[in-house]
Protein backbone atom coordinates (compact mmCIF):
# COMPACT_ATOMS: atom_id res chain seq x y z
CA UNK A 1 120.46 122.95 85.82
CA UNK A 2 118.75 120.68 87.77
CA UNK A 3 119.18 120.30 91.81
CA UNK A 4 119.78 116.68 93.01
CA UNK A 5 116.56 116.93 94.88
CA UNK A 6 114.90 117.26 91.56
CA UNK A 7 116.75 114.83 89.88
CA UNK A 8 116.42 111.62 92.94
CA UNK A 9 112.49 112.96 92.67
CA UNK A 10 111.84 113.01 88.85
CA UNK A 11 111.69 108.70 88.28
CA UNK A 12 109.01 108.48 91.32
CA UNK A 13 107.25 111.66 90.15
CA UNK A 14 106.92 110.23 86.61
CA UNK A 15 106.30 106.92 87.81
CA UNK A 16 103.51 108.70 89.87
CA UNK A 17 102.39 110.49 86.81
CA UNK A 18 102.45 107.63 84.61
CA UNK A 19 100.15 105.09 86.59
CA UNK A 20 97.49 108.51 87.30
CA UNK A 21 97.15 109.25 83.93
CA UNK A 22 96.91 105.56 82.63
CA UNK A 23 93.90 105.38 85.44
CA UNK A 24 92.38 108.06 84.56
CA UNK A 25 92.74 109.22 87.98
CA UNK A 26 95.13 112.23 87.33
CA UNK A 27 93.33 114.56 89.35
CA UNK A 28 92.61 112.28 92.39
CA UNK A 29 96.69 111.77 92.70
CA UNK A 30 97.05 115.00 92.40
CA UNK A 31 94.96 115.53 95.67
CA UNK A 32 96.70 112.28 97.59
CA UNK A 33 100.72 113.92 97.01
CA UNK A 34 99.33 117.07 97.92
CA UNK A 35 98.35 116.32 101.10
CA UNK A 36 101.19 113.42 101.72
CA UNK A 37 103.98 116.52 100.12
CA UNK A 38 102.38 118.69 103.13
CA UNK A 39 102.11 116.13 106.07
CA UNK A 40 106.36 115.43 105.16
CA UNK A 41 106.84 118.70 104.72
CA UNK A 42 105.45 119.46 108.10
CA UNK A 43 107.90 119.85 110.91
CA UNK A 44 106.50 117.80 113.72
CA UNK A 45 106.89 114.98 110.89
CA UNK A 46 110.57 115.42 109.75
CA UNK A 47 111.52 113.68 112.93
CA UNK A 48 109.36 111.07 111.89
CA UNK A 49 110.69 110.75 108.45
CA UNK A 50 114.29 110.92 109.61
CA UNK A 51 114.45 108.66 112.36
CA UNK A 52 115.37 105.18 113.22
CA UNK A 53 112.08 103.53 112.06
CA UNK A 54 112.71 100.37 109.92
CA UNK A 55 111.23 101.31 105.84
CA UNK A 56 108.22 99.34 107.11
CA UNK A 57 107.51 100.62 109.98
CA UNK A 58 107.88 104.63 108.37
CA UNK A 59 105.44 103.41 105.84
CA UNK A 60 103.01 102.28 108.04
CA UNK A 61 103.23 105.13 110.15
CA UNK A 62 103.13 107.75 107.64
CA UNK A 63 100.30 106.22 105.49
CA UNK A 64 98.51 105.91 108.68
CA UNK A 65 98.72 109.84 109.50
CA UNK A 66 97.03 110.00 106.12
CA UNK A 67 94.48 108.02 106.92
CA UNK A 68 95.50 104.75 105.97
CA UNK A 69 96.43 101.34 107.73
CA UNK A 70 98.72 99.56 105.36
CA UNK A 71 99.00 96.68 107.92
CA UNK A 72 95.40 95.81 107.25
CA UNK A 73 95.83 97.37 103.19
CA UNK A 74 92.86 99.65 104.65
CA UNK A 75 91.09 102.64 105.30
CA UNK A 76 91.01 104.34 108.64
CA UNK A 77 87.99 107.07 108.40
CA UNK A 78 88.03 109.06 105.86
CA UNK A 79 91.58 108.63 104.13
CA UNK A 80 93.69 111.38 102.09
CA UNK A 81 94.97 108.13 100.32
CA UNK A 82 94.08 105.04 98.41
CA UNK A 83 96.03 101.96 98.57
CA UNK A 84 98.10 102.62 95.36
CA UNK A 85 99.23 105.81 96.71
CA UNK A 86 99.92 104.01 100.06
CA UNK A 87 102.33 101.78 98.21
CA UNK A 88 103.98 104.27 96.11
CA UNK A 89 104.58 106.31 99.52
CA UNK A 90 105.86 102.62 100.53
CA UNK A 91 108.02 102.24 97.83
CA UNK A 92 109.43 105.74 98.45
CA UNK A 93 109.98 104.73 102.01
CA UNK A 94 111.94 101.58 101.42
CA UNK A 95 114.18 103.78 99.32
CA UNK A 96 114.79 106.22 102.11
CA UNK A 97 112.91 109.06 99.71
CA UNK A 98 109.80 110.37 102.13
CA UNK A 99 111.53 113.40 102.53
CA UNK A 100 111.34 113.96 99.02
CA UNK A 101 107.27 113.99 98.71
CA UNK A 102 107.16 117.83 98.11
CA UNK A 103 109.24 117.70 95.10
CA UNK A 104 107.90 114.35 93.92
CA UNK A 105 104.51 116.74 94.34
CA UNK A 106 106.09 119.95 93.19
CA UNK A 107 107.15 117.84 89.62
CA UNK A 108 104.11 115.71 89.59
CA UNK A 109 101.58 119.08 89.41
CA UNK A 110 104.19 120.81 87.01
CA UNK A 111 103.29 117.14 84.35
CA UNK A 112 100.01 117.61 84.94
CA UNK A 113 99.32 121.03 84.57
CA UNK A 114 101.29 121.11 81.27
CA UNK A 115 98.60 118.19 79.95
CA UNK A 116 96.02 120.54 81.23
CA UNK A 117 97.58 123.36 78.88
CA UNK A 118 98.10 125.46 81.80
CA UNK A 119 101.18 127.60 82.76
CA UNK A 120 102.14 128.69 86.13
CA UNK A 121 102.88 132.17 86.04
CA UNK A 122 103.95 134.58 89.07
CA UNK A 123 102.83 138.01 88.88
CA UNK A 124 105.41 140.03 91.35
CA UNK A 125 104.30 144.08 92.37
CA UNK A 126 105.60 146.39 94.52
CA UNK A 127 101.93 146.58 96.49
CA UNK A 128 98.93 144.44 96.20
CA UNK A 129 97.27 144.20 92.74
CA UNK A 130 93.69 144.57 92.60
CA UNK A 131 91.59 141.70 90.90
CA UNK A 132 90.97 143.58 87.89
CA UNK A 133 94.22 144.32 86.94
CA UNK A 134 95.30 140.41 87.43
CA UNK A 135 92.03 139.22 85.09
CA UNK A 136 93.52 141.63 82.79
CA UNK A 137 96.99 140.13 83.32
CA UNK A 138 95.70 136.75 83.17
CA UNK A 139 93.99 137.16 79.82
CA UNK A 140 97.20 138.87 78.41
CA UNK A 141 99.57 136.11 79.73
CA UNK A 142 96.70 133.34 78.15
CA UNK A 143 97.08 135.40 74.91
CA UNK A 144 101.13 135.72 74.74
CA UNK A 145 101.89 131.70 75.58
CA UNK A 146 98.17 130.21 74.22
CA UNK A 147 97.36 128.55 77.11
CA UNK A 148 95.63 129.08 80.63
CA UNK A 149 97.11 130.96 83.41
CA UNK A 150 97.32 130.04 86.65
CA UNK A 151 98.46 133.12 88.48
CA UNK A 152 100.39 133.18 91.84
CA UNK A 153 101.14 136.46 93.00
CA UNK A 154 104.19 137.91 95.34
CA UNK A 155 104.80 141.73 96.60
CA UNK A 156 108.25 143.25 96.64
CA UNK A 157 108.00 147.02 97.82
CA UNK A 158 111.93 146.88 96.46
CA UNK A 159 109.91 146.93 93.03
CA UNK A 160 108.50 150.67 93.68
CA UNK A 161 106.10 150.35 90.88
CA UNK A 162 105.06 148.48 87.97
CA UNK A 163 105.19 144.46 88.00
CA UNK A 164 107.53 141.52 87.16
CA UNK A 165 106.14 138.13 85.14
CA UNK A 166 107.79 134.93 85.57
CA UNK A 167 106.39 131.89 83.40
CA UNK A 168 108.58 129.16 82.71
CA UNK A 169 111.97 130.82 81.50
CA UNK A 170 110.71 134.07 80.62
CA UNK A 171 110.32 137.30 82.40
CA UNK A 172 108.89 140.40 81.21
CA UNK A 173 109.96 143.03 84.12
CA UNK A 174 107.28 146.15 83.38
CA UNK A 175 109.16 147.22 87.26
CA UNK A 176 109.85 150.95 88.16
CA UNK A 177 113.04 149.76 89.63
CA UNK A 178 114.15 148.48 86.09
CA UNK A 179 112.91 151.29 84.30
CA UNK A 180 115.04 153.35 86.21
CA UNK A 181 117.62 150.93 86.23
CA UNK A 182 117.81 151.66 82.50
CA UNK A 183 117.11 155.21 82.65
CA UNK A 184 120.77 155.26 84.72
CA UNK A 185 122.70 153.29 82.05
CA UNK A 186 121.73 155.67 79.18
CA UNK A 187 122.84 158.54 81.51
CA UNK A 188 125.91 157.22 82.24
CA UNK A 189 126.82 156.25 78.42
């Protein structure tokens, strides 16, 4: 079930989505809510965000930490933002949704990355896997859902062995923990 974070963040995250793709310019949003999802993520900014800055005044202050003066509708140096993205973040701001950006982000890479044909999947071990063993991991998991992998990777010494695989809703648990797990219930039956 869906949080109400990820609810309140799905219309601008589409609406995000929508206007990218329909430029063309998928890739170069993807970049711009990266960077604005880290800047409001960041700490020394949530004060920022929360305060008692009119919606104006927040958007011009946050589009200017990313490079942007939307007082002047332009660049300042080399910006992480053009001016579409500086009125989206606008938008967002006049809504009282800034603090949002990293979902709006989180959603926004999960659209495009399903376009792309690519699936996130986490690889969790109870030590570090080498690179070889994740290649062949990778080409297994590309195999089993027809599609790239992008792996992210996690280690959980509670695992003892072996290796967990989340992608989407599934999760294949090759663990020595659940192995043994299992090995107890048929004991005990």
């Amino acid at each position: 079930m869906a949080s109400d974070i990820e609810t309140v963040a799905r219309p601008y995250a589409e609406a995000a989505y929508g206007y990218a793709s329909e430029q063309g310019e998928v890739d170069q949003w993807e970049k711009m809510l990266g960077f604005a999802a880290a800047v409001s993520a960041d700490s020394r900014v949530a004060p920022l965000i929360n305060g008692t800055l009119s919606a104006d005044e927040l958007a011009a202050a946050f589009c200017g930490l990313l490079g942007y003066d939307i007082s002047k509708e332009k660049k300042t140096g080399e910006p992480a933002i053009d001016r579409h993205c500086a009125n989206f973040l606008r938008v967002m701001s006049e809504n009282g949704r800034l603090s949002l950006m990293p979902e709006v982000f989180r959603q926004f890479e999960e659209r495009a990355e399903k376009d792309r044909n690519v699936l996130s999947v986490e690889v969790v071990s109870a030590s570090a896997l080498p690179e070889a063993d994740l290649s062949r991991i990778r080409k297994i998991a590309e195999k089993h859902w027809h599609c790239k992998a992008k792996l992210s990777t996690a280690v959980d010494a509670a695992l003892i062995g072996g290796f967990i695989i989340r992608a989407g809703n599934e999760v294949i648990d090759m663990s020595l923990k659940s192995r043994l797990g299992s090995l107890a219930s048929a004991l005990r039956a």
